[in-house]
C-alpha atoms as a PDB file:
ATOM      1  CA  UNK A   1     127.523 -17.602-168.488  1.00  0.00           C
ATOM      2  CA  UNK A   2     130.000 -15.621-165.875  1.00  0.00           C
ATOM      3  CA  UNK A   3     126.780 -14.113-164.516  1.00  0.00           C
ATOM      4  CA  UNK A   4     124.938 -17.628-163.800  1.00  0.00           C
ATOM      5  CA  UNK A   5     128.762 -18.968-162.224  1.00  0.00           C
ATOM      6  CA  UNK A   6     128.628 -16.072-160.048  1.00  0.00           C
ATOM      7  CA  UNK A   7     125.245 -16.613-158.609  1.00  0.00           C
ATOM      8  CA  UNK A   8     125.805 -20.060-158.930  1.00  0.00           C
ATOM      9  CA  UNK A   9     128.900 -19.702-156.344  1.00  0.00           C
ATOM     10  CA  UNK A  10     127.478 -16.904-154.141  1.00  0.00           C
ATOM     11  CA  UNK A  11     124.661 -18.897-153.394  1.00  0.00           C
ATOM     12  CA  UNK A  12     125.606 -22.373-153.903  1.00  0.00           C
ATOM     13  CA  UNK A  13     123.364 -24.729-154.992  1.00  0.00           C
ATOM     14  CA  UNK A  14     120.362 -23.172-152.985  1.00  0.00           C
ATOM     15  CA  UNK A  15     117.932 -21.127-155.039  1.00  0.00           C
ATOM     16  CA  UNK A  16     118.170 -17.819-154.649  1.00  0.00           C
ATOM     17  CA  UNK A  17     114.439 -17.167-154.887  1.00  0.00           C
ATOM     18  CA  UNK A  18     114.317 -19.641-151.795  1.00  0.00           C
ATOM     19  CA  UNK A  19     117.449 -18.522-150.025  1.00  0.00           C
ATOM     20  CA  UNK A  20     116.004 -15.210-149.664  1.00  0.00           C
ATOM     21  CA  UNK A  21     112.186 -15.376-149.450  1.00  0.00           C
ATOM     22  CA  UNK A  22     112.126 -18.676-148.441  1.00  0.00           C
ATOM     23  CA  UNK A  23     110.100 -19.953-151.249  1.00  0.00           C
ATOM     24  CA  UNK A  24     110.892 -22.116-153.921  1.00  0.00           C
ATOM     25  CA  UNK A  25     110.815 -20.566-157.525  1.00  0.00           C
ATOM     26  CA  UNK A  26     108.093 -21.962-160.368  1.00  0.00           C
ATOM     27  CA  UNK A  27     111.623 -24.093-161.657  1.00  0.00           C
ATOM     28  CA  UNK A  28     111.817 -25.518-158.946  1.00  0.00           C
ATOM     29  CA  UNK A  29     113.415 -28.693-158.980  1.00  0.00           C
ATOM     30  CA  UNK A  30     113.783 -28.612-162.956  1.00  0.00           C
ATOM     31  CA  UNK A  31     117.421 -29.066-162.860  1.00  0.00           C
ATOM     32  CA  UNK A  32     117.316 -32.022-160.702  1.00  0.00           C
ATOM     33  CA  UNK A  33     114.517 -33.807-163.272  1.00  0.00           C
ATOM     34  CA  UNK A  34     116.296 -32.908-166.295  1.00  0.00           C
ATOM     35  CA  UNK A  35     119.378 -34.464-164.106  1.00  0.00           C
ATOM     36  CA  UNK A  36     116.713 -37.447-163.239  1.00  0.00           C
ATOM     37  CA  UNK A  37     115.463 -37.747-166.779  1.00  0.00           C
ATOM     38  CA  UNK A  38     118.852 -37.892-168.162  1.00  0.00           C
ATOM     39  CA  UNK A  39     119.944 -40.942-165.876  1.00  0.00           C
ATOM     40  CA  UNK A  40     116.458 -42.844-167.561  1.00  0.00           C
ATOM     41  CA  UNK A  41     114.709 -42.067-164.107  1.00  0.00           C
ATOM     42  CA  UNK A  42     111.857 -40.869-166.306  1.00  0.00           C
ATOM     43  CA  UNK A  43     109.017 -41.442-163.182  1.00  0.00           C
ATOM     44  CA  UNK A  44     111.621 -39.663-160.544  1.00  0.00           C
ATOM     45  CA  UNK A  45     111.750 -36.916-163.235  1.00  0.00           C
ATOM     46  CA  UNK A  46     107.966 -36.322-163.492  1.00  0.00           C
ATOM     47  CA  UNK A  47     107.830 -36.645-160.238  1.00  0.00           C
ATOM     48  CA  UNK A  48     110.488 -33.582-159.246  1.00  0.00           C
ATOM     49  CA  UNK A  49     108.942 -30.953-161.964  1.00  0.00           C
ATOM     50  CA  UNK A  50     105.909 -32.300-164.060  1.00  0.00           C
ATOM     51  CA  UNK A  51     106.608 -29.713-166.454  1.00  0.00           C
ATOM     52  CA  UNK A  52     110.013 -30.703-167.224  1.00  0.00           C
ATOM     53  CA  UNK A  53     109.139 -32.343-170.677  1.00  0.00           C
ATOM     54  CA  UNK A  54     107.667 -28.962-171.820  1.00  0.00           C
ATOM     55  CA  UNK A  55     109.828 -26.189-169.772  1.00  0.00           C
ATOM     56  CA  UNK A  56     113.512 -28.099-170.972  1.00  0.00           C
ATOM     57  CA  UNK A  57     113.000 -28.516-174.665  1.00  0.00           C
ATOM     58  CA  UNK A  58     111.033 -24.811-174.953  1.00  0.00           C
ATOM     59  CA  UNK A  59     114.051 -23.438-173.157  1.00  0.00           C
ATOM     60  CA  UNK A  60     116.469 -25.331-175.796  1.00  0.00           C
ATOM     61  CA  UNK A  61     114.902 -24.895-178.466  1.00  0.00           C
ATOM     62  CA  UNK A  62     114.858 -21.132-177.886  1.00  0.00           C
ATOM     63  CA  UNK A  63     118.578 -20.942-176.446  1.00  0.00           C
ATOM     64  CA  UNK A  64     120.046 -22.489-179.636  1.00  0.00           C
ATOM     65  CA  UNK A  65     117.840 -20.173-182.202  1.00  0.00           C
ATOM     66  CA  UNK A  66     119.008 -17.200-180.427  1.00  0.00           C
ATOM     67  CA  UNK A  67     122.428 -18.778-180.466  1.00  0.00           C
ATOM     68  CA  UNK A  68     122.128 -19.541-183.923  1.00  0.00           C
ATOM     69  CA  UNK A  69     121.012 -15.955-185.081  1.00  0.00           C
ATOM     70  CA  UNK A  70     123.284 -14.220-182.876  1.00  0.00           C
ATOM     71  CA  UNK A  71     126.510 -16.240-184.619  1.00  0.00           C
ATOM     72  CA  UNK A  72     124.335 -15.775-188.193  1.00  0.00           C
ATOM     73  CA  UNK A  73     124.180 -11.956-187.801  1.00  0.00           C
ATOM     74  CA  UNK A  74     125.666 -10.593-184.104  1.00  0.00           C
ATOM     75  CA  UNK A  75     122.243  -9.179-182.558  1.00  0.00           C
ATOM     76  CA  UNK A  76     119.664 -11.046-180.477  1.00  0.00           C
ATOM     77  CA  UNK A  77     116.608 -11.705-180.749  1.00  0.00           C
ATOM     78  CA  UNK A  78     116.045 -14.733-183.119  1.00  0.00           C
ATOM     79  CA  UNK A  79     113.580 -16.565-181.375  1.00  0.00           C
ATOM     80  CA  UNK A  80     111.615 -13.345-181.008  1.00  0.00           C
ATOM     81  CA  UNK A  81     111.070 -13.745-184.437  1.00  0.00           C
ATOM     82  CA  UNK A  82     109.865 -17.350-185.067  1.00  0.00           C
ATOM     83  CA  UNK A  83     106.259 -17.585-185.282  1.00  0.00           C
ATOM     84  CA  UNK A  84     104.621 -18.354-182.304  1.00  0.00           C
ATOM     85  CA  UNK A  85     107.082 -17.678-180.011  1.00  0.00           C
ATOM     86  CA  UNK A  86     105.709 -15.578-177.800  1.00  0.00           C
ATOM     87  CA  UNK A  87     102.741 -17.984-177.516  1.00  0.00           C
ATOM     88  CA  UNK A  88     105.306 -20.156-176.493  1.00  0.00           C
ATOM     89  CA  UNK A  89     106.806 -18.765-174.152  1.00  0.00           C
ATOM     90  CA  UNK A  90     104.436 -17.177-172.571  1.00  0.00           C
ATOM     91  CA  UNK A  91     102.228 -20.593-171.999  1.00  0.00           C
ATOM     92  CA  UNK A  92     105.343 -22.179-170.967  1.00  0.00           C
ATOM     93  CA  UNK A  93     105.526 -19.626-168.249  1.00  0.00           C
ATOM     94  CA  UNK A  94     101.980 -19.567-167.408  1.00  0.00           C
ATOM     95  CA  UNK A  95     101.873 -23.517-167.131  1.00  0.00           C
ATOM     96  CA  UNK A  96     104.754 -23.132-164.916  1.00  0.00           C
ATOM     97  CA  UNK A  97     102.908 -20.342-162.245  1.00  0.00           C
ATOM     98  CA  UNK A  98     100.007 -21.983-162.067  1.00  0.00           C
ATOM     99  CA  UNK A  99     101.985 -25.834-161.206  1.00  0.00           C
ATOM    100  CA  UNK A 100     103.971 -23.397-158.614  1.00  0.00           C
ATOM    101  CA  UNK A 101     100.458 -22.062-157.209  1.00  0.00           C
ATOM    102  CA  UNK A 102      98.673 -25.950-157.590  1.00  0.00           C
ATOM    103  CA  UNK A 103     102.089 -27.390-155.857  1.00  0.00           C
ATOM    104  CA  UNK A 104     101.276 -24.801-152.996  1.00  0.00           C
ATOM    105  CA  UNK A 105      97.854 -25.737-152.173  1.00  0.00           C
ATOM    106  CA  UNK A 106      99.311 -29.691-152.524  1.00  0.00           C
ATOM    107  CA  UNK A 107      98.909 -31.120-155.373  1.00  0.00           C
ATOM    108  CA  UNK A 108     101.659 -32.775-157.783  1.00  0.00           C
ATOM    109  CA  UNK A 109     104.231 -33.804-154.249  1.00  0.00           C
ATOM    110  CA  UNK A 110     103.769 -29.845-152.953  1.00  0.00           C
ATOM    111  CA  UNK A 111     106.529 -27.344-152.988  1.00  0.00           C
ATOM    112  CA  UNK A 112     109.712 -28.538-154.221  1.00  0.00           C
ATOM    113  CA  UNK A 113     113.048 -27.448-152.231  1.00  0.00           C
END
């Protein structure tokens, strides 16, 4: 948590990703739909990050089972251990390149900044 404050106030609310290669990251604009979704602007929310209904509950779900195992026995690595995790994950992040690389060629609004 101090380590997402401190990039959080050295960079402000610009993307680091963006700030310094001038690209946006493949989250692009998640924050502001989960932000979007949770005001009931479900459209606006689709609209900002498609992915948004997959990439938010994955990364809850998966934050509060490592949460979970870390306060059941103090070491990480929970979620590691749930079948299909990995699958998971690793989908999640491939669905989320390949909207990045399909939002650069124009498709789903283009690059989000």
């Amino acid at each position: 948590m101090a380590g997402v404050a401190l990039v959080i106030l050295s960079f402000g609310s610009t993307c680091p990703l963006l700030l310094v290669f001038g690209i946006p990251c493949p989250t692009c604009g998640i924050t502001r739909a989960t932000r979007l979704a949770l005001h009931g602007d479900f459209a606006g929310a689709t609209h900002m990050h498609p992915l948004v209904w997959l990439a938010v509950p994955v990364a809850i779900v998966m934050a509060s089972v490592e949460l979970g195992g870390y306060m059941r026995a103090r070491t990480w690595g929970a979620s590691r251990r749930l079948p299909g995790a990995d699958l998971l994950m690793g989908g999640t992040a491939a669905l989320l390149f390949v909207l990045w690389l399909a939002r650069f060629a124009g498709f789903f609004g283009g690059p989000v900044e």
